[in-house]
N, C-alpha and C. Protein backbone atom coordinates (compact mmCIF):
# COMPACT_ATOMS: atom_id res chain seq x y z
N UNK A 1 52.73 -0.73 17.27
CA UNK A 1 51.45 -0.93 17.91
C UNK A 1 50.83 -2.21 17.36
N UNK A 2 50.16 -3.16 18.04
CA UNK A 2 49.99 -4.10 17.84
C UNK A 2 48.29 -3.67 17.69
N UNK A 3 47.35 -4.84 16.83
CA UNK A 3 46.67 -5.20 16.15
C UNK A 3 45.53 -4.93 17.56
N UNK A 4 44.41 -4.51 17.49
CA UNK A 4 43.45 -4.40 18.70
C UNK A 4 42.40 -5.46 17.94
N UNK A 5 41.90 -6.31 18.74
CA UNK A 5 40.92 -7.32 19.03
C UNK A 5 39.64 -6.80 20.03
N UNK A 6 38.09 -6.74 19.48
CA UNK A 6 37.00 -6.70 20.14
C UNK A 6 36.86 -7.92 20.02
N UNK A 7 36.33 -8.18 22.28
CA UNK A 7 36.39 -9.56 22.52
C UNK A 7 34.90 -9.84 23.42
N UNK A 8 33.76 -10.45 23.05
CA UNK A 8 32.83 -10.31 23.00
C UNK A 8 32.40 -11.90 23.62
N UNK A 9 32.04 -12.19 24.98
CA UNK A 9 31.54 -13.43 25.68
C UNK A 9 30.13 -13.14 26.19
N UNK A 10 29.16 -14.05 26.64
CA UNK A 10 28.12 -14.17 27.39
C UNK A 10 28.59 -15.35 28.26
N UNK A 11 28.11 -14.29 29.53
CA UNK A 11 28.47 -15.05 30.66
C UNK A 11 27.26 -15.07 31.73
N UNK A 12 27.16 -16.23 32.66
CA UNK A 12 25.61 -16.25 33.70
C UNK A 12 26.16 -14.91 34.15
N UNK A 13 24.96 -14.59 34.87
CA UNK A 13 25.50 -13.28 35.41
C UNK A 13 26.07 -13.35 36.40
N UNK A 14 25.92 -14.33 37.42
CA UNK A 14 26.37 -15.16 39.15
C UNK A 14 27.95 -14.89 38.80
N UNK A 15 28.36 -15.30 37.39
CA UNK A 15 29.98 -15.49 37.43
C UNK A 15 30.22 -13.87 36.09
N UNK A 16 29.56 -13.12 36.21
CA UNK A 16 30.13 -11.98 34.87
C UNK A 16 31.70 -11.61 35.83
N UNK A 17 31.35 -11.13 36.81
CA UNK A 17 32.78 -10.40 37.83
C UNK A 17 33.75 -10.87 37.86
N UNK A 18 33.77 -12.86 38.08
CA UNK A 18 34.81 -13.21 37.69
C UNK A 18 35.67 -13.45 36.49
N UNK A 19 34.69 -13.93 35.65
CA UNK A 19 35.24 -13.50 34.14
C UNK A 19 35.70 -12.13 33.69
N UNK A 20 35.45 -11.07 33.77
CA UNK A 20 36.01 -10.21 33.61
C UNK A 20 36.90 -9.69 34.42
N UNK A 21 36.96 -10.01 35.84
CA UNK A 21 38.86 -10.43 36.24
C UNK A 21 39.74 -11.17 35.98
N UNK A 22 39.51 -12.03 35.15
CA UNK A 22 40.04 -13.07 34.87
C UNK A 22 40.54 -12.74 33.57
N UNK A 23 40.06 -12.31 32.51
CA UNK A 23 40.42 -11.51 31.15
C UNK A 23 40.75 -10.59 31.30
N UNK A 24 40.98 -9.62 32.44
CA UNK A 24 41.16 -7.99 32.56
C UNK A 24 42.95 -8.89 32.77
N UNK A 25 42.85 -9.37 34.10
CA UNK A 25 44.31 -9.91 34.70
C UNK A 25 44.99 -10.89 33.57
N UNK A 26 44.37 -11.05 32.83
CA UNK A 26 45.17 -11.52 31.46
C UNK A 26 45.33 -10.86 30.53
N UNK A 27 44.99 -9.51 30.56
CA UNK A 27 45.49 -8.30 29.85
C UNK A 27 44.54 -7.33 28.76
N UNK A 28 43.15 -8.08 28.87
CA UNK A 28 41.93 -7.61 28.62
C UNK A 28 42.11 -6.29 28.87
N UNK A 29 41.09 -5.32 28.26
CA UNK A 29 41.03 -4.13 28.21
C UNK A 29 41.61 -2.81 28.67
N UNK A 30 42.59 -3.15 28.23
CA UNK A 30 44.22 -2.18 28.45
C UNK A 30 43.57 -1.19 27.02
N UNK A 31 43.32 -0.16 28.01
CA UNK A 31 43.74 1.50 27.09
C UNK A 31 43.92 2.42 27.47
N UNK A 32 45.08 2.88 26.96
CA UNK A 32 45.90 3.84 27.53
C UNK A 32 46.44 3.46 28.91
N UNK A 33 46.49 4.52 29.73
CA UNK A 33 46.61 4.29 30.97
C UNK A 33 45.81 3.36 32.19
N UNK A 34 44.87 2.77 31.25
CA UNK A 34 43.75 2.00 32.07
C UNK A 34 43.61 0.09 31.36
N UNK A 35 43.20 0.02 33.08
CA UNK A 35 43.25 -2.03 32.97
C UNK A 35 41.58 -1.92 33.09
N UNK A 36 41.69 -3.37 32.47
CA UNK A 36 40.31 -4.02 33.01
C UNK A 36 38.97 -3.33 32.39
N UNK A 37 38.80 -2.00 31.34
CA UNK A 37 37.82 -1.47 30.69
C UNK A 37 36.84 -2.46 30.11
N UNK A 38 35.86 -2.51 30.29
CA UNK A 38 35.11 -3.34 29.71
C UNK A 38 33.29 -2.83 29.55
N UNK A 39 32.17 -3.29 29.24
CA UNK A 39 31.13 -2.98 28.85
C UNK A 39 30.52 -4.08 29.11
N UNK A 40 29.26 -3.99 29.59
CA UNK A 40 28.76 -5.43 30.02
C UNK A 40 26.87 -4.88 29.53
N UNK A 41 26.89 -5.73 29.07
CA UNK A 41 25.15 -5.55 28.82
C UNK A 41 23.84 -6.65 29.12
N UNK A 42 22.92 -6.73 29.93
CA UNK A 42 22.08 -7.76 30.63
C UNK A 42 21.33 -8.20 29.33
N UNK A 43 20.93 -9.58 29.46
CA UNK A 43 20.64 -10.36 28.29
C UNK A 43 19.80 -11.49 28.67
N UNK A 44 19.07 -12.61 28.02
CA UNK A 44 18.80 -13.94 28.25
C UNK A 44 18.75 -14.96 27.04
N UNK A 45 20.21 -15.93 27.93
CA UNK A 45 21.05 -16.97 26.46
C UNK A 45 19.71 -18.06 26.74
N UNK A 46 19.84 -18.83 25.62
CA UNK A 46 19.14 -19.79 25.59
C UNK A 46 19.44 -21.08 24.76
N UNK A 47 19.55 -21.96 25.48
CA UNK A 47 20.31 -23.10 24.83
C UNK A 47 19.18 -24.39 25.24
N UNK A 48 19.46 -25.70 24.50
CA UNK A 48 19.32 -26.68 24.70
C UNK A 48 20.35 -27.92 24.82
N UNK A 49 20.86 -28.43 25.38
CA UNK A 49 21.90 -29.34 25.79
C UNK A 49 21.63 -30.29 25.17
N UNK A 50 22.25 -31.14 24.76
CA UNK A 50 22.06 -32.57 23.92
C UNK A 50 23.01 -33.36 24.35
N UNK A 51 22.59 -34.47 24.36
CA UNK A 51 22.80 -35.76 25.15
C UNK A 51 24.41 -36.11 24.87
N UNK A 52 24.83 -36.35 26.12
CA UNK A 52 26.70 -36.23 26.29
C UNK A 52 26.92 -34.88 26.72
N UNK A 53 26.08 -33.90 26.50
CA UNK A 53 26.35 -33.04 27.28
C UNK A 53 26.55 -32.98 29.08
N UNK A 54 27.24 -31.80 29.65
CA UNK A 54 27.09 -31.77 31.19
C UNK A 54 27.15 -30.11 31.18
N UNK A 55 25.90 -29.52 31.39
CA UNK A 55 25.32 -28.56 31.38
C UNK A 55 25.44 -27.88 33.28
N UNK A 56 26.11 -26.74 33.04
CA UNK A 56 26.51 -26.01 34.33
C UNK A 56 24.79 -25.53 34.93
N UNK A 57 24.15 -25.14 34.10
CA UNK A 57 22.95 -25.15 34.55
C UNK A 57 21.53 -25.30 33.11
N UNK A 58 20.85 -26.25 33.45
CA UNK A 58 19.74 -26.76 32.89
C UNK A 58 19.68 -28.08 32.78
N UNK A 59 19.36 -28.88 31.71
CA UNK A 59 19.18 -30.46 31.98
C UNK A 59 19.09 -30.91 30.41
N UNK A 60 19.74 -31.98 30.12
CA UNK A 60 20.17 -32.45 28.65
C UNK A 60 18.60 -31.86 28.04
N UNK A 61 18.47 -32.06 26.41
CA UNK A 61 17.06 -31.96 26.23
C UNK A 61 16.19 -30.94 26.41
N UNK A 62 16.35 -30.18 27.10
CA UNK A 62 15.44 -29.65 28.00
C UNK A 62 15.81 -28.04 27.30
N UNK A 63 14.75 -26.97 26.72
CA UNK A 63 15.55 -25.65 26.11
C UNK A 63 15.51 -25.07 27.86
N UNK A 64 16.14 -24.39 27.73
CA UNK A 64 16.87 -23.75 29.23
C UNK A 64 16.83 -21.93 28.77
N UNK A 65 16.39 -21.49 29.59
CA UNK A 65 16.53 -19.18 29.61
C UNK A 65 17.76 -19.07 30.59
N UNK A 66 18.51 -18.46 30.84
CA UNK A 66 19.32 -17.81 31.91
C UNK A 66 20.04 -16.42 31.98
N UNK A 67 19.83 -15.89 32.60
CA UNK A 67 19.84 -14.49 32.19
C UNK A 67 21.50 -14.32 32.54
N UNK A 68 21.93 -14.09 31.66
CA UNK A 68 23.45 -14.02 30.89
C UNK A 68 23.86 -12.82 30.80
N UNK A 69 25.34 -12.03 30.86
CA UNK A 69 25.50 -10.67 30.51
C UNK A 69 26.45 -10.96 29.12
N UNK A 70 26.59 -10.08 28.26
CA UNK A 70 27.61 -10.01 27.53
C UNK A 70 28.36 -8.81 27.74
N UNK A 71 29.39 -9.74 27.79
CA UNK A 71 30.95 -8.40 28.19
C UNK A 71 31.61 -8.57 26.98
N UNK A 72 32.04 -7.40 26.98
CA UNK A 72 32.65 -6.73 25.38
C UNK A 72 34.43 -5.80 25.97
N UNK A 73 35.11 -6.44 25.46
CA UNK A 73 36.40 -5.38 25.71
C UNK A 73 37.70 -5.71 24.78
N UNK A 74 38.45 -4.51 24.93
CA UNK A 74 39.37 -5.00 23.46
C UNK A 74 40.61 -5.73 24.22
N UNK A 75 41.32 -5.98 22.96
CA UNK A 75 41.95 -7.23 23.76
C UNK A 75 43.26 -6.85 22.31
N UNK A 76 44.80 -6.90 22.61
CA UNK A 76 45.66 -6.70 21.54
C UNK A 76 45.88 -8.21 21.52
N UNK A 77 46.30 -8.17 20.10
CA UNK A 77 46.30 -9.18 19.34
C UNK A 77 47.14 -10.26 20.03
N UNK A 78 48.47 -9.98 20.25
CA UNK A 78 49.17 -11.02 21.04
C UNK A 78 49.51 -11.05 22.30
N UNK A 79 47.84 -10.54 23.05
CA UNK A 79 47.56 -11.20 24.34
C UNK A 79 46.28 -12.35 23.45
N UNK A 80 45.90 -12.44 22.85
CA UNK A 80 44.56 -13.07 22.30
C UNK A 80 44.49 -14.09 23.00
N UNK A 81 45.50 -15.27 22.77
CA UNK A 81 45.19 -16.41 23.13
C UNK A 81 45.31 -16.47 24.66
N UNK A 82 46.16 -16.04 25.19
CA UNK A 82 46.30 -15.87 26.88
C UNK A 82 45.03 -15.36 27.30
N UNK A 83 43.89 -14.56 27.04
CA UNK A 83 43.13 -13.91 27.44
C UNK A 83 41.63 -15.27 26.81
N UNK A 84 41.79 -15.80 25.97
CA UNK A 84 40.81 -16.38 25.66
C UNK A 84 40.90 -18.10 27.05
N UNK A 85 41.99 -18.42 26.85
CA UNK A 85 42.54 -19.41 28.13
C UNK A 85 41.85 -19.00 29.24
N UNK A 86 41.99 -17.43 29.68
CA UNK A 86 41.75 -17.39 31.30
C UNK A 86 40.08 -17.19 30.78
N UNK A 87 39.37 -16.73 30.03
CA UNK A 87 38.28 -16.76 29.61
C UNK A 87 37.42 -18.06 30.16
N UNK A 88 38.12 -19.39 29.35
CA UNK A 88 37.86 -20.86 29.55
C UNK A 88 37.86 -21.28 30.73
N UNK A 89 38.67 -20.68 31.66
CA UNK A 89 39.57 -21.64 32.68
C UNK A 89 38.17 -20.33 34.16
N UNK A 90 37.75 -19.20 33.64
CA UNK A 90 37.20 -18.74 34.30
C UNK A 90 35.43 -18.62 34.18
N UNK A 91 34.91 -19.49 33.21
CA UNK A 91 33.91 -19.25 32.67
C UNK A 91 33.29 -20.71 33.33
N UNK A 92 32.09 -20.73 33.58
CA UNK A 92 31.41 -22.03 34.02
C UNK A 92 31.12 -23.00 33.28
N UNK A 93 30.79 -22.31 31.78
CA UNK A 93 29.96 -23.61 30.85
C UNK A 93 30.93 -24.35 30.16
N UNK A 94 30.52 -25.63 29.86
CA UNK A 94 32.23 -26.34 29.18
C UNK A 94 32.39 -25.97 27.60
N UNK A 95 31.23 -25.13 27.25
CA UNK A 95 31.18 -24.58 25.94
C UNK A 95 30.84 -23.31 25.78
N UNK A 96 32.03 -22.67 26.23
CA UNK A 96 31.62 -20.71 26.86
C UNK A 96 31.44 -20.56 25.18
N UNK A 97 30.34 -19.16 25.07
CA UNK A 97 29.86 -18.63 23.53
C UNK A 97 30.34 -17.48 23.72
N UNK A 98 31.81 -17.01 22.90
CA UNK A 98 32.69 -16.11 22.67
C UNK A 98 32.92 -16.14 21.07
N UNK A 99 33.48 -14.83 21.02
CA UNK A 99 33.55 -14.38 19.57
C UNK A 99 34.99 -12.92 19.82
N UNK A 100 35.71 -12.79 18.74
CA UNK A 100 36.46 -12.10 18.50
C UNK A 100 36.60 -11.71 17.21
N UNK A 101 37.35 -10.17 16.89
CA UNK A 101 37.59 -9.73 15.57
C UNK A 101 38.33 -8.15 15.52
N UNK A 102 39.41 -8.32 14.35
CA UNK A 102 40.06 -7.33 14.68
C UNK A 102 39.27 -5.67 14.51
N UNK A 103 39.80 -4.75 15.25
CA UNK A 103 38.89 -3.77 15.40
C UNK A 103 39.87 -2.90 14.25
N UNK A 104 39.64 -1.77 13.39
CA UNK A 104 40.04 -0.91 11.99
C UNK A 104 40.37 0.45 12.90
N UNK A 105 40.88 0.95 13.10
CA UNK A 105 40.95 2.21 13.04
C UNK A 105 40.74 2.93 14.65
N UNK A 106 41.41 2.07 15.07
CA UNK A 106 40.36 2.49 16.70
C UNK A 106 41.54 2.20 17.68
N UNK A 107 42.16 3.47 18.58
CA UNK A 107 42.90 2.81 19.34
C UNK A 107 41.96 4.00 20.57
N UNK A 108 41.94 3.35 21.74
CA UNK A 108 41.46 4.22 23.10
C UNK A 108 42.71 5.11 23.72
């Protein structure tokens, strides 16, 4: 049995559905008999862009609210990097705010 990973992104909410098809179909939240498990919770990220930036939504400078979800789902260890890729490649901002870490004692 391989190593389980909690995999933890904020995403706009316009695009949460596709990101989490996009990490499910890259092998995201496989347990047991089930694809695609995941947890999503409503939120508002808040950033400021700085200059050289190209901001999917707000304006260099400028602090920006957008109401963001964070999706949470486990992820085995050597899908990690395949699942963090379709993450990137499915996420809008050119600096998606993701986090991962192995989970102790916990299989679904």
């Amino acid at each position: 049995m391989t190593q389980l990973h909690t995999l933890v992104a904020y995403v706009p909410r316009t695009r949460t559905q596709a990101v989490l098809a996009a990490v499910g179909d890259a092998g995201a939240g496989r347990i047991g008999n089930y694809s695609h498990c995941s947890f999503v919770t409503a939120g508002t990220g808040r950033f400021t862009a700085l200059d050289g930036a190209a901001p999917f939504i707000g304006d260099a400078n400028r602090a920006t609210e957008v109401a963001e979800d964070r999706i949470e789902c486990v992820v085995e260890e050597d899908l990690l990097g395949a699942v963090v890729l379709a993450l990137r490649a499915a996420h809008p901002y050119e600096e998606p705010a993701f986090m991962s870490w192995p989970v102790d004692g916990w299989r679904g």
